[in-house]
N, C-alpha and C. Protein backbone atom coordinates (compact mmCIF):
# COMPACT_ATOMS: atom_id res chain seq x y z
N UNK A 1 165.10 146.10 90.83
CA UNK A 1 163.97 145.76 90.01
C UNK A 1 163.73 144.25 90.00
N UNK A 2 164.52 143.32 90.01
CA UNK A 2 164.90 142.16 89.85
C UNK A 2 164.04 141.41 91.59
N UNK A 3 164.22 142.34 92.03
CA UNK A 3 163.68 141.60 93.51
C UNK A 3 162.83 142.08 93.68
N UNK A 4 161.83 143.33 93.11
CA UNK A 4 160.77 143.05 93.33
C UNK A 4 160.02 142.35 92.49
N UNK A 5 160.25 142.09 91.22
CA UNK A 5 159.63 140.89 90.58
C UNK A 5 159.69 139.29 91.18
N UNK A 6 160.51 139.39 91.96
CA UNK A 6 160.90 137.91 92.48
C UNK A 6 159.68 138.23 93.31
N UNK A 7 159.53 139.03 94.37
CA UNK A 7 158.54 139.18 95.22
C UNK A 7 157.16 139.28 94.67
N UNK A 8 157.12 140.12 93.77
CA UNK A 8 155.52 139.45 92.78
C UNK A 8 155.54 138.21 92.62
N UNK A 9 156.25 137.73 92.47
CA UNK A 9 156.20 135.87 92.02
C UNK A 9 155.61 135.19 93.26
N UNK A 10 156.34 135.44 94.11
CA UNK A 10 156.40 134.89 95.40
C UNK A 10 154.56 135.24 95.53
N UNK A 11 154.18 136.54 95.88
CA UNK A 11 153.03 136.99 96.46
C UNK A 11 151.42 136.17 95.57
N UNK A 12 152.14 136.63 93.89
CA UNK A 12 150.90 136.05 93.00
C UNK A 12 151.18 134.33 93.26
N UNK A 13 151.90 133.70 93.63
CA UNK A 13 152.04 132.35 94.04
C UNK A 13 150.87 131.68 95.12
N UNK A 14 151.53 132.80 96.09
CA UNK A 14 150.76 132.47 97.57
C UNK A 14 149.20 132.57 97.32
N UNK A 15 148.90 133.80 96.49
CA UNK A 15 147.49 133.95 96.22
C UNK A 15 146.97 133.31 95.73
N UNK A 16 147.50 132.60 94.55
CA UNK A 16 146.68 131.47 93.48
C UNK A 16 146.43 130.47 94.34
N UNK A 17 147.31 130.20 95.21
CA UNK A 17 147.52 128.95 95.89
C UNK A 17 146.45 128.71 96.79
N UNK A 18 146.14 129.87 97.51
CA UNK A 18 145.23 130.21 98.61
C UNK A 18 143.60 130.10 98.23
N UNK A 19 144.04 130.18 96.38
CA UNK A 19 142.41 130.40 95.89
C UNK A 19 141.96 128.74 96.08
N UNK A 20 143.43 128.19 94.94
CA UNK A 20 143.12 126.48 95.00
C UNK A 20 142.70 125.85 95.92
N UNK A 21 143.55 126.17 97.37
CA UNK A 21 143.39 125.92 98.73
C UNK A 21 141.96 125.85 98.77
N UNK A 22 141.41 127.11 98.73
CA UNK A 22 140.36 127.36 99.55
C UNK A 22 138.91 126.59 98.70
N UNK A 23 139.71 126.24 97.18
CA UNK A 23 138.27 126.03 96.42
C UNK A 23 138.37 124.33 96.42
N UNK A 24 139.54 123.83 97.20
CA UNK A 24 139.53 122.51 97.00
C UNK A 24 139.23 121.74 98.26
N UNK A 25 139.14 122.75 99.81
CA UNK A 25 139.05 122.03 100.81
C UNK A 25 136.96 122.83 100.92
N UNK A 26 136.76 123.84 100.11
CA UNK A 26 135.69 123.86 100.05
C UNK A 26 134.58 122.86 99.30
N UNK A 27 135.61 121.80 98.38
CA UNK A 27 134.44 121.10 97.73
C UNK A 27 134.50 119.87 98.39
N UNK A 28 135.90 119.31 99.33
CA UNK A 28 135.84 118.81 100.28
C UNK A 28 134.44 118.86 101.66
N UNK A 29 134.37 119.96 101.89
CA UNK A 29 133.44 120.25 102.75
C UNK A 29 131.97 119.82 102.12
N UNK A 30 131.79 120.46 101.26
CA UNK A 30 130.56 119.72 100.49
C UNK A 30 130.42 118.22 100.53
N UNK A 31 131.56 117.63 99.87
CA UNK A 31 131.33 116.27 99.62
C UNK A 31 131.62 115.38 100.93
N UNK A 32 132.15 115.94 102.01
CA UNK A 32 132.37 114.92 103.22
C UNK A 32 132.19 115.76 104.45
N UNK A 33 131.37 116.63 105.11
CA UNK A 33 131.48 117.14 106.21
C UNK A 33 131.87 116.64 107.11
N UNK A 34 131.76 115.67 107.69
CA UNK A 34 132.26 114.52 108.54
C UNK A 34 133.50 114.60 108.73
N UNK A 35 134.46 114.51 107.40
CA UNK A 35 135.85 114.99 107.53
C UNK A 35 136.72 116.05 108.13
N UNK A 36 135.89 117.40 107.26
CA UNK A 36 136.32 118.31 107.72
C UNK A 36 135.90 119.02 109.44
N UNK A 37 134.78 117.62 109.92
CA UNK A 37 134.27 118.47 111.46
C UNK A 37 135.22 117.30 112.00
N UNK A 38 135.76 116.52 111.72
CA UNK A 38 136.79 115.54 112.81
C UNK A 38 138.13 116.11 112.52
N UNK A 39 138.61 116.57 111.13
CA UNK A 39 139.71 116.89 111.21
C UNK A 39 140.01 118.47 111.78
N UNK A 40 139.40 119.61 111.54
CA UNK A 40 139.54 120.43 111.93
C UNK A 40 139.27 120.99 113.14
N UNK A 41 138.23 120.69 113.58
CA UNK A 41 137.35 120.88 114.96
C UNK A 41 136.96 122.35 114.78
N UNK A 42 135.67 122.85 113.96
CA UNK A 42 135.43 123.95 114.00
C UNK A 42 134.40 124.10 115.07
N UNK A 43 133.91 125.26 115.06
CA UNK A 43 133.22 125.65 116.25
C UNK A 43 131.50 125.18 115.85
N UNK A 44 130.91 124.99 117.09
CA UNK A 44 129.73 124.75 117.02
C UNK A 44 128.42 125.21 116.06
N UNK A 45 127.69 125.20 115.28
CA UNK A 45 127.14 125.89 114.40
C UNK A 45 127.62 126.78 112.80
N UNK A 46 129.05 126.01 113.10
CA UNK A 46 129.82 126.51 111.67
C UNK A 46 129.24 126.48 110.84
N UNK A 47 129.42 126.93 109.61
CA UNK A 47 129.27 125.87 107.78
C UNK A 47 130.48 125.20 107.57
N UNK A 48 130.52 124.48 107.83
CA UNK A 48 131.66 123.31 107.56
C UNK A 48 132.52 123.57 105.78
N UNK A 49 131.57 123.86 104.91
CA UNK A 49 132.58 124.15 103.84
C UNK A 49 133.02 125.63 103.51
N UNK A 50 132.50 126.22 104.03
CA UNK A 50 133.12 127.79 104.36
C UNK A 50 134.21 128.13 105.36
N UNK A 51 134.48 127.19 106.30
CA UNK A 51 135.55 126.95 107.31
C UNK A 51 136.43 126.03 106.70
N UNK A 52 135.95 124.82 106.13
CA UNK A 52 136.72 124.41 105.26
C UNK A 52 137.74 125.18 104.07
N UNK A 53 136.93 125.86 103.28
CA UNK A 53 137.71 127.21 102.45
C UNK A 53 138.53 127.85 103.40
N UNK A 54 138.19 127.98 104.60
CA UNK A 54 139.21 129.42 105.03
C UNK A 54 140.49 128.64 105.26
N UNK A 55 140.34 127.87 106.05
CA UNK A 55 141.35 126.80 106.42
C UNK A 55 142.38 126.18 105.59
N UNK A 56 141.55 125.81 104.20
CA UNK A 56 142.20 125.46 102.83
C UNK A 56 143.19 126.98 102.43
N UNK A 57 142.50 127.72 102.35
CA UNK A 57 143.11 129.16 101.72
C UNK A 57 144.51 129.61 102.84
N UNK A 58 144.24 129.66 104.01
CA UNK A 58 145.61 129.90 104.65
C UNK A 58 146.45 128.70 104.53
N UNK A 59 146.35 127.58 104.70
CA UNK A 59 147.41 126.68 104.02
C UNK A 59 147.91 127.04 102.67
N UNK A 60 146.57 127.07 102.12
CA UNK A 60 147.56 127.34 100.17
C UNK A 60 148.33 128.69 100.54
N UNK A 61 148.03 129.59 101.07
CA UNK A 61 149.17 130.92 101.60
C UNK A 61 150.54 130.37 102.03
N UNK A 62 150.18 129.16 102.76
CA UNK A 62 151.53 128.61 102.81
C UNK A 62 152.05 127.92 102.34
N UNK A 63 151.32 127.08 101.66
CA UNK A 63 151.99 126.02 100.82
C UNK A 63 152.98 126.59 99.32
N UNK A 64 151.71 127.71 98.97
CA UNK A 64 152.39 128.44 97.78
C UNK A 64 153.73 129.03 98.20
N UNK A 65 153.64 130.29 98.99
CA UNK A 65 154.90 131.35 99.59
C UNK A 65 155.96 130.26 99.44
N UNK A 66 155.76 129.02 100.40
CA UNK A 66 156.95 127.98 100.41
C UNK A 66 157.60 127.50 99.22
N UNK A 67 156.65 127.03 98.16
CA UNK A 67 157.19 126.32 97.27
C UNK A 67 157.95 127.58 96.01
N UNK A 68 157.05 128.53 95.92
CA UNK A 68 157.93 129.83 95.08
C UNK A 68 158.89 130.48 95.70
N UNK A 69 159.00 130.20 97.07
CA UNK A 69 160.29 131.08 97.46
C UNK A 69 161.30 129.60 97.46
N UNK A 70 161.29 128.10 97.48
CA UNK A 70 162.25 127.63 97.58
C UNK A 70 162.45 127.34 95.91
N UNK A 71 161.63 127.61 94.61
CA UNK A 71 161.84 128.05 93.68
C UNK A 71 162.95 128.95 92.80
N UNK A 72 162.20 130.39 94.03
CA UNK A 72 163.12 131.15 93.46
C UNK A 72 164.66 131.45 93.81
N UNK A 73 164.58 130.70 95.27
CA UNK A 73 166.11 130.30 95.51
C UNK A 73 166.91 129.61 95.09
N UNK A 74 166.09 128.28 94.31
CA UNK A 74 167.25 127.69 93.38
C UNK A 74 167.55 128.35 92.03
N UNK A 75 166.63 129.19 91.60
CA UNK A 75 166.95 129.94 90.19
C UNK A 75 168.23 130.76 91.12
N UNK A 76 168.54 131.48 92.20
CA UNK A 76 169.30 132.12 92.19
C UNK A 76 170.52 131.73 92.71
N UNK A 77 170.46 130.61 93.09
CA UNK A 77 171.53 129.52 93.26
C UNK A 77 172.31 129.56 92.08
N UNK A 78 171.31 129.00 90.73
CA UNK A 78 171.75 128.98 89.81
C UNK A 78 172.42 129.50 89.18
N UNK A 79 171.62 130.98 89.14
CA UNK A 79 172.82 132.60 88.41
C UNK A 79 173.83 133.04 89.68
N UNK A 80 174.02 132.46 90.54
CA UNK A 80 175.50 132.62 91.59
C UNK A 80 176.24 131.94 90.97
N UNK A 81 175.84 130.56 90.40
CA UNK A 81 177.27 129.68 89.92
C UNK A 81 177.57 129.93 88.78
N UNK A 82 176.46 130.72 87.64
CA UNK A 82 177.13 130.55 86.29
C UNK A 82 178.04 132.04 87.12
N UNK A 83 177.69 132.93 87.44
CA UNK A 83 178.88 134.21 87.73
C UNK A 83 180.02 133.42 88.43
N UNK A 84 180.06 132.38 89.39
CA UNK A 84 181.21 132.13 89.69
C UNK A 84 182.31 131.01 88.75
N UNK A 85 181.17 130.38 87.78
CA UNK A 85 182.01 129.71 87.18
C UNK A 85 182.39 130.21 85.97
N UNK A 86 182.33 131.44 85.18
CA UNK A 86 183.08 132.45 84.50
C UNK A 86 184.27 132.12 84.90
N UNK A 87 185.00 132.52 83.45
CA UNK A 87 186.67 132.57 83.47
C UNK A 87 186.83 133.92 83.26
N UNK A 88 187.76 134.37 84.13
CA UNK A 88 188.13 135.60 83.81
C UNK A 88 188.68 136.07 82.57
N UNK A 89 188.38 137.00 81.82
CA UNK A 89 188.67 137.44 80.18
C UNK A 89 189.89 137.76 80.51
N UNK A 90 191.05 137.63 79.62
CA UNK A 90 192.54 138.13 79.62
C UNK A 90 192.22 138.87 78.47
């Protein structure tokens, strides 16, 4: 039960992330097209802030997944050492 909640974490992470992503390299696109057609190199006749969003949104997929899974590895780092640093009850 415990791991698939970790994995909801992980997934609703990646998603939020992907929204931010996508709604922050989309207002990018608005405010500087220039940017996003030198940095990305989209294809000829694009919308530059709709390619911008997509582009933004699969990064935040990754940026999020990354940062909640190296998250939730230190929480479980954590509950490894308090179990190992228990004293055994006499």
């Amino acid at each position: 039960m415990t791991f698939l909640r970790y994995f909801l974490y992980v997934l609703l992470a990646a998603l939020l992330s992907a929204a931010v992503g996508g709604c922050f390299a989309f207002l990018i696109g608005l405010l500087s097209p220039e940017f996003v057609k030198h940095l990305f190199s989209p294809p000829d006749g694009a919308s530059l802030p709709r390619y911008a969003a997509a582009v933004g949104a699969i990064w935040g997929i990754f940026i999020g997944a990354a940062v909640m899974g190296f998250s939730l590895g230190l929480v479980t780092l954590v509950q490894m050492a308090r179990v190992f640093a228990r004293k055994p009850e006499e």
